[in-house]
PDB file of N, CA and C in Angstrom:
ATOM      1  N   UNK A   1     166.287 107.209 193.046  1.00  0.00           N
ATOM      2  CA  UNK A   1     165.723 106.557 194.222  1.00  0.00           C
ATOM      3  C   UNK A   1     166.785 105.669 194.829  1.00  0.00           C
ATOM      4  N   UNK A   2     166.920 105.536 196.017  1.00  0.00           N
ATOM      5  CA  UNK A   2     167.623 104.703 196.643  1.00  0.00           C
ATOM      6  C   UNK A   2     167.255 103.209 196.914  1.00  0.00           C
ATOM      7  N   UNK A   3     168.037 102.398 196.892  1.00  0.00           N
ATOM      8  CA  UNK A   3     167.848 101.058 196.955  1.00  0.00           C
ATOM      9  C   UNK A   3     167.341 100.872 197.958  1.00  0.00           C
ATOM     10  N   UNK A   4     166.207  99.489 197.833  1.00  0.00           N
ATOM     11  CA  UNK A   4     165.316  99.862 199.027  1.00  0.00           C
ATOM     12  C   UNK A   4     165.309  98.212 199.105  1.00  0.00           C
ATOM     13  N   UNK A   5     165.096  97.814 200.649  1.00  0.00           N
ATOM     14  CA  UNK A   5     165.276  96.090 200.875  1.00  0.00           C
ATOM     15  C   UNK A   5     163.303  96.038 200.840  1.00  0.00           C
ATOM     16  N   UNK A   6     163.123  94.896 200.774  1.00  0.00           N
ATOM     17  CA  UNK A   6     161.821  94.512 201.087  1.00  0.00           C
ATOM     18  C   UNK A   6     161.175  94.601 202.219  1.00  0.00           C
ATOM     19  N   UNK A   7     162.123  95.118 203.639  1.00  0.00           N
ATOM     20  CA  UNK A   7     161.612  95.443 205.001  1.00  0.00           C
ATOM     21  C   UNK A   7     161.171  96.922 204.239  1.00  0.00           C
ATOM     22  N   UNK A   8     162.318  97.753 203.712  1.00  0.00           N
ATOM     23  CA  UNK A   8     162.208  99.043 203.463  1.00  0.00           C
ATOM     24  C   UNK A   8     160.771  99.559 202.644  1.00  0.00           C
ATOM     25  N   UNK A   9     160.957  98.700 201.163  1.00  0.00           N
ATOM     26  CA  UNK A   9     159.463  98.932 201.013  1.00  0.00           C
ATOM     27  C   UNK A   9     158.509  99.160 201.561  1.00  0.00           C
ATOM     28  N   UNK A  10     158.327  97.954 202.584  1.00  0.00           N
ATOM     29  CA  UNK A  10     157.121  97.334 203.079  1.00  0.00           C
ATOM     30  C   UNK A  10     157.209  98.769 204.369  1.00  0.00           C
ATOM     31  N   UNK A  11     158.229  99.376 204.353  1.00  0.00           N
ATOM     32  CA  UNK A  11     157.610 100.671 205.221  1.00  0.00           C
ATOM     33  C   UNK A  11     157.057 101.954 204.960  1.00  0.00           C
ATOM     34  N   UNK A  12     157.008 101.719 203.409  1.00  0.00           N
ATOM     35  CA  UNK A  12     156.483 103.450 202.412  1.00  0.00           C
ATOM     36  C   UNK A  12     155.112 102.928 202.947  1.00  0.00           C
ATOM     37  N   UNK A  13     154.664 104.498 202.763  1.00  0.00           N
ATOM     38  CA  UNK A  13     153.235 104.311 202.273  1.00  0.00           C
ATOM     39  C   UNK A  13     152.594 103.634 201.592  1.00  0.00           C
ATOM     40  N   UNK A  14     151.125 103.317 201.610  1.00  0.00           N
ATOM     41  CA  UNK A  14     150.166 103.049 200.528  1.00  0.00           C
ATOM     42  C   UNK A  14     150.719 103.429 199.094  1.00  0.00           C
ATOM     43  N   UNK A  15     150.012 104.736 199.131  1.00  0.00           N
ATOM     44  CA  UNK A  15     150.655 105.784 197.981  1.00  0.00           C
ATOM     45  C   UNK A  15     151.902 105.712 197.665  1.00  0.00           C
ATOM     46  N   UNK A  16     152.952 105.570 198.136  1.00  0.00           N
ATOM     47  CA  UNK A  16     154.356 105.570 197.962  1.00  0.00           C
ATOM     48  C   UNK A  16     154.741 103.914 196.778  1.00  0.00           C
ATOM     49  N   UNK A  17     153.939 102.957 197.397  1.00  0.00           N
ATOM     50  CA  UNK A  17     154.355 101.791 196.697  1.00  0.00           C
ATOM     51  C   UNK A  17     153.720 101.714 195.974  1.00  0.00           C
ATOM     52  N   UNK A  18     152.024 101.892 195.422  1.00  0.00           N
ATOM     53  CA  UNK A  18     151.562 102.069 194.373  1.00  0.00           C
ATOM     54  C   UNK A  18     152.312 102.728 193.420  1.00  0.00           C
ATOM     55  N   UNK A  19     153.015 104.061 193.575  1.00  0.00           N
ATOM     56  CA  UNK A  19     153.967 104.431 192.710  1.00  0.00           C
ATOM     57  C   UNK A  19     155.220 103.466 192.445  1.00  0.00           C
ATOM     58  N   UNK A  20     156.027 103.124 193.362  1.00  0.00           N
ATOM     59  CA  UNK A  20     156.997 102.428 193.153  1.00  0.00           C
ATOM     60  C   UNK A  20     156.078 101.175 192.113  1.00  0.00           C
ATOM     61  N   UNK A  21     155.587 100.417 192.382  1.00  0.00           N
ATOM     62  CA  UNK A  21     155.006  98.863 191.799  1.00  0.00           C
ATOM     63  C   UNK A  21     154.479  99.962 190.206  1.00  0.00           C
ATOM     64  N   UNK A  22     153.958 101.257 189.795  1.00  0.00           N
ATOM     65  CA  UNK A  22     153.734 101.577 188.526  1.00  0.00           C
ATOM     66  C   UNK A  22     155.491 102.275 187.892  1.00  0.00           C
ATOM     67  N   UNK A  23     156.863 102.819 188.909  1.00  0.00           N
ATOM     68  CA  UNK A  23     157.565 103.040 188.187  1.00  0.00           C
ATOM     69  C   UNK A  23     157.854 101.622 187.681  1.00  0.00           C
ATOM     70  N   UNK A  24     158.515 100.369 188.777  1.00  0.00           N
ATOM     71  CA  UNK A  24     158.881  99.623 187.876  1.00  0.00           C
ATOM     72  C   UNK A  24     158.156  98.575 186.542  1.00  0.00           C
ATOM     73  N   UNK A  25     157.015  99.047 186.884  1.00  0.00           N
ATOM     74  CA  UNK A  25     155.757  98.183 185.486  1.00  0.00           C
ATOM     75  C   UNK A  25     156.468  99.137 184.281  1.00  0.00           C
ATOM     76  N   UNK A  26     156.205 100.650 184.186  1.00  0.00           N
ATOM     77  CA  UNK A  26     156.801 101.589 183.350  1.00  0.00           C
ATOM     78  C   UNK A  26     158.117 101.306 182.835  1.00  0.00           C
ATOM     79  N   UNK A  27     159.166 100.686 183.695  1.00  0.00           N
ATOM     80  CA  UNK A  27     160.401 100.344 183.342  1.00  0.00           C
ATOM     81  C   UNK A  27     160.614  99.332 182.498  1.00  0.00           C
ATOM     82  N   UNK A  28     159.583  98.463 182.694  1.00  0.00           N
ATOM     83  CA  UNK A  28     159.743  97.213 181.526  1.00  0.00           C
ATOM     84  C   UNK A  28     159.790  97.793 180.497  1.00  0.00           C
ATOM     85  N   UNK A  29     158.778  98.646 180.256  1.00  0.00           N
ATOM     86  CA  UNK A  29     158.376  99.465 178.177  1.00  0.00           C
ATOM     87  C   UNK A  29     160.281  99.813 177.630  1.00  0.00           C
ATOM     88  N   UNK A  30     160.725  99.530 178.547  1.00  0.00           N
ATOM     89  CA  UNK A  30     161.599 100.234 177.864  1.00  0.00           C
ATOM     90  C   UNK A  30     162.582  98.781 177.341  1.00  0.00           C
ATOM     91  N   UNK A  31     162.431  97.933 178.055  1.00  0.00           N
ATOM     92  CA  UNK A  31     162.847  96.509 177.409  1.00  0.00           C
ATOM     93  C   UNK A  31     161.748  95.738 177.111  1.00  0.00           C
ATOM     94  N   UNK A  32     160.819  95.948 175.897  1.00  0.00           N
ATOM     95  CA  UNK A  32     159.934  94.657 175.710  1.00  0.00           C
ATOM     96  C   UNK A  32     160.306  93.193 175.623  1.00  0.00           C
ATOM     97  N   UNK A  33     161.171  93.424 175.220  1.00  0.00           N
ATOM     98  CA  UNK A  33     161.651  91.751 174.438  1.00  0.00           C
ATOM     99  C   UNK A  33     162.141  90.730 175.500  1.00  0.00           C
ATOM    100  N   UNK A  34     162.501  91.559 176.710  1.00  0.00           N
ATOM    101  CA  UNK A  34     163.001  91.154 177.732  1.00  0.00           C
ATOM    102  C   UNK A  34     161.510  90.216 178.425  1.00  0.00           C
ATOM    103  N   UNK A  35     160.644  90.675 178.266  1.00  0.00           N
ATOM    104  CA  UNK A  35     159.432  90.098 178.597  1.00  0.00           C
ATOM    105  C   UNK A  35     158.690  89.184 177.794  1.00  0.00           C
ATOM    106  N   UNK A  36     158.149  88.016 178.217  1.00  0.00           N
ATOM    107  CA  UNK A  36     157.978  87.000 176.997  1.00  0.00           C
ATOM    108  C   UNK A  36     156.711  86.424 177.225  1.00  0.00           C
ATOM    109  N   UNK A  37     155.149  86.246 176.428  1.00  0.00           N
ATOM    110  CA  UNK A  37     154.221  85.680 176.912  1.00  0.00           C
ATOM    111  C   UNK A  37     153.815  84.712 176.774  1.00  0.00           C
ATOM    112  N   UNK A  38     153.252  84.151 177.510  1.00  0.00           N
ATOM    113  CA  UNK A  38     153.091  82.506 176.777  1.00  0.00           C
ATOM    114  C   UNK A  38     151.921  82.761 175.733  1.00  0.00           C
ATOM    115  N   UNK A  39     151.477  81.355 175.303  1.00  0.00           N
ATOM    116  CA  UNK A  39     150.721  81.421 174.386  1.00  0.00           C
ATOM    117  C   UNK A  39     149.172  82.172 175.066  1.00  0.00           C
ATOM    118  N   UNK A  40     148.784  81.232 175.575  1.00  0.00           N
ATOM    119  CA  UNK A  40     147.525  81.453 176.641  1.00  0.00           C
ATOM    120  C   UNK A  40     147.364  82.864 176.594  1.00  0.00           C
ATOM    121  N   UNK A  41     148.506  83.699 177.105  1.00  0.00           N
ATOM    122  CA  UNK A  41     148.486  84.960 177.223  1.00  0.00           C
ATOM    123  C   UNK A  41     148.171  86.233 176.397  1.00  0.00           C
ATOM    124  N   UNK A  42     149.090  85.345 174.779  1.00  0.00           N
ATOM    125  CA  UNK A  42     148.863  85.899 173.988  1.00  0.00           C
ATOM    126  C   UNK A  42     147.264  86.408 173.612  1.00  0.00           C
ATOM    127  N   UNK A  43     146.762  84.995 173.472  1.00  0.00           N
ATOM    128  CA  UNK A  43     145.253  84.809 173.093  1.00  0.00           C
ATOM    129  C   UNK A  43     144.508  85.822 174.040  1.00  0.00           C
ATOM    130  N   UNK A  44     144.506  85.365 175.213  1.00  0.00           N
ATOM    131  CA  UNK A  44     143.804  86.762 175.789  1.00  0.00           C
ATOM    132  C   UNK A  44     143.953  88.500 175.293  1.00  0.00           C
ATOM    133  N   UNK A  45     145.081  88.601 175.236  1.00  0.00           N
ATOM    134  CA  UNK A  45     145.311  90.312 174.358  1.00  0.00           C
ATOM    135  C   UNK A  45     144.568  90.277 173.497  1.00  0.00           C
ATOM    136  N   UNK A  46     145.017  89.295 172.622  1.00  0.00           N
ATOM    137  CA  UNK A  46     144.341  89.417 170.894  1.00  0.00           C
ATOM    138  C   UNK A  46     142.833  89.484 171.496  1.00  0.00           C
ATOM    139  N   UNK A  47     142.167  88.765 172.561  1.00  0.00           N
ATOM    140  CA  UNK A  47     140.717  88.630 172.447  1.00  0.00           C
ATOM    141  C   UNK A  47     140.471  89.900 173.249  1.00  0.00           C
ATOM    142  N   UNK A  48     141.143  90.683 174.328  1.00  0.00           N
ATOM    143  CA  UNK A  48     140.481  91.994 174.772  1.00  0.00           C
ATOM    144  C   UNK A  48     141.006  92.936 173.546  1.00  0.00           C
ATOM    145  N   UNK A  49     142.102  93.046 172.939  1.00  0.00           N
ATOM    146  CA  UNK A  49     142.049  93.683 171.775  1.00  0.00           C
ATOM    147  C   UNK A  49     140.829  93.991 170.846  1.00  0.00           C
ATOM    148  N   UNK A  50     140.389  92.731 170.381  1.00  0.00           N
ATOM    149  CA  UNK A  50     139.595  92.696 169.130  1.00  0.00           C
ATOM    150  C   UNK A  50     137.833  93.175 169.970  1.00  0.00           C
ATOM    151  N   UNK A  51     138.306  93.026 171.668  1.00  0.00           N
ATOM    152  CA  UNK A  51     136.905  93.343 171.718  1.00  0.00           C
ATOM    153  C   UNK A  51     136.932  95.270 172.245  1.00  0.00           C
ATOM    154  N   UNK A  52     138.505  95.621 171.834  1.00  0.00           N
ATOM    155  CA  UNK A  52     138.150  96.924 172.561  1.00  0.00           C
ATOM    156  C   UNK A  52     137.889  97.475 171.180  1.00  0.00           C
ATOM    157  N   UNK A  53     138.651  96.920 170.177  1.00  0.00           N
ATOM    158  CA  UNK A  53     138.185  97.513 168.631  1.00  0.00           C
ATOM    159  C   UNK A  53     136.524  97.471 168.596  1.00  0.00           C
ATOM    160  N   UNK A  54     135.728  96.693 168.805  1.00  0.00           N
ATOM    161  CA  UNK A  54     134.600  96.583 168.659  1.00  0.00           C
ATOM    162  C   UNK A  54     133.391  97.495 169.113  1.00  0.00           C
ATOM    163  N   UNK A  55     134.154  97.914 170.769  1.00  0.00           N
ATOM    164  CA  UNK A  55     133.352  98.660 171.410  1.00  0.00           C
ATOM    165  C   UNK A  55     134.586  99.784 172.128  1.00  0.00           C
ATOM    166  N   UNK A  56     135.449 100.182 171.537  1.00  0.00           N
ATOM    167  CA  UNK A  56     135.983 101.299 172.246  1.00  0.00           C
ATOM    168  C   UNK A  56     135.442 102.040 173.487  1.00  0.00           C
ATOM    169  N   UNK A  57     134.080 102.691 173.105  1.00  0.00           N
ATOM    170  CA  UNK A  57     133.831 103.154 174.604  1.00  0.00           C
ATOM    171  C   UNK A  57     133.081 102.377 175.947  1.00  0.00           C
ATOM    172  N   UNK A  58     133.659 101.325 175.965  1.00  0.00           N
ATOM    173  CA  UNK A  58     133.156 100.386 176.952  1.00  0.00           C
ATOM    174  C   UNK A  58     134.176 100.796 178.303  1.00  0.00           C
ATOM    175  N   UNK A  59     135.323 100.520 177.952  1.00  0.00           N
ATOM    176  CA  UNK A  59     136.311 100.311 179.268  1.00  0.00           C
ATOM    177  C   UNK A  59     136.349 102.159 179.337  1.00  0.00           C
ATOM    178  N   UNK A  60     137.357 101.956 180.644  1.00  0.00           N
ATOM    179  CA  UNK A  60     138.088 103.815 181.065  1.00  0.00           C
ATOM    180  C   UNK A  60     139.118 103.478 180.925  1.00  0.00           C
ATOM    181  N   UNK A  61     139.861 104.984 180.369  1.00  0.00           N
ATOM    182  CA  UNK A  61     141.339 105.207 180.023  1.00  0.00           C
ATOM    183  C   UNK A  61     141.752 104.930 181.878  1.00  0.00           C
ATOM    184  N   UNK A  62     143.219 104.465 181.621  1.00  0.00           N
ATOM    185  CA  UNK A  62     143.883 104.172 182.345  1.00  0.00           C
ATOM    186  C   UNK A  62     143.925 105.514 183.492  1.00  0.00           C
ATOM    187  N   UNK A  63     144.359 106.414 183.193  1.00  0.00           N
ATOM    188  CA  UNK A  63     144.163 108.090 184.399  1.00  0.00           C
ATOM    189  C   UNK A  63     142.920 107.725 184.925  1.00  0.00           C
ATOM    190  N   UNK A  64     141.962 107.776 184.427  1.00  0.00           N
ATOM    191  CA  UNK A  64     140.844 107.563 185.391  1.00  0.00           C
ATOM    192  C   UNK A  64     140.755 106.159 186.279  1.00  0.00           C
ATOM    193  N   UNK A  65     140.737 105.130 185.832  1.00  0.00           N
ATOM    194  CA  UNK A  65     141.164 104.027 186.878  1.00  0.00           C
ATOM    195  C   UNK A  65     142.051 104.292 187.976  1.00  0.00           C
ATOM    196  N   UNK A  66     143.059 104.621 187.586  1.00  0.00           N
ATOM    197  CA  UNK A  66     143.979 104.752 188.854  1.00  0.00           C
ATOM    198  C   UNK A  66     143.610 105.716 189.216  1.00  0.00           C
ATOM    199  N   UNK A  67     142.185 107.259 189.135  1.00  0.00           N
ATOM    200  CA  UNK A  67     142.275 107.905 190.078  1.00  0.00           C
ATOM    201  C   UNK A  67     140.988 107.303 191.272  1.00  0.00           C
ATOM    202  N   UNK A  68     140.567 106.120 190.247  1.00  0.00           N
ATOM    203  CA  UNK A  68     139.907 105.483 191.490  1.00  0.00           C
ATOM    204  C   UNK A  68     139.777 104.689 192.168  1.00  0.00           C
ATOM    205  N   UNK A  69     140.888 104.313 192.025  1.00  0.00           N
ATOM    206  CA  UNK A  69     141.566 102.990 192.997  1.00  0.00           C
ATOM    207  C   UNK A  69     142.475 103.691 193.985  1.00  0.00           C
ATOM    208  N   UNK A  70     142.964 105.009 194.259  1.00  0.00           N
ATOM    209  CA  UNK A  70     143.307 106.174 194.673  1.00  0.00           C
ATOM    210  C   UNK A  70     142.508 106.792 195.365  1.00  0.00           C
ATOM    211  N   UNK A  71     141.381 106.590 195.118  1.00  0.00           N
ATOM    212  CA  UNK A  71     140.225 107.285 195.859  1.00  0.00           C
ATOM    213  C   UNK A  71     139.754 106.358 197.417  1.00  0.00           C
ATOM    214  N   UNK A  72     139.684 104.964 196.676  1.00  0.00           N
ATOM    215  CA  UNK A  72     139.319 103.772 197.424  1.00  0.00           C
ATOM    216  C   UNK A  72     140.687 103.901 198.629  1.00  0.00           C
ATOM    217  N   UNK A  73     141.436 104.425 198.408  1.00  0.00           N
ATOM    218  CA  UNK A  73     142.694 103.942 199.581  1.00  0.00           C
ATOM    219  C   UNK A  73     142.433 104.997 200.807  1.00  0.00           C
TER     220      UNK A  73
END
């Protein structure tokens, strides 16, 4: 992809920057450590964690969310 200024962005598509804003989220996984949470933050994971252990089929896998927030646009 070519380097893109913030005018440039701001001229893709809808669709176009939703992708861009999920490649670079995707790009972090590849440096975790580089990313650091505070405490606060922590606690929240651990608490949607322990509540997805509890009830697994409560939430939707991630593919389906984004095909409907995709839908909504």
């Amino acid at each position: 992809m070519k380097h893109l200024s913030t005018s440039g962005i701001l001229e893709l598509s809808v669709p176009e920057r939703i992708q861009l804003a999920e490649d670079i989220w995707d790009s972090l996984l590849e440096v975790p450590d580089a990313v650091s949470l505070t405490e606060d933050q922590k606690v929240e994971l651990d608490r949607r964690l322990e509540s997805y252990h509890l009830n697994p089929q409560q939430g939707s896998p991630w593919q389906e969310v984004k095909v409907r927030i995709r839908q909504r646009l």
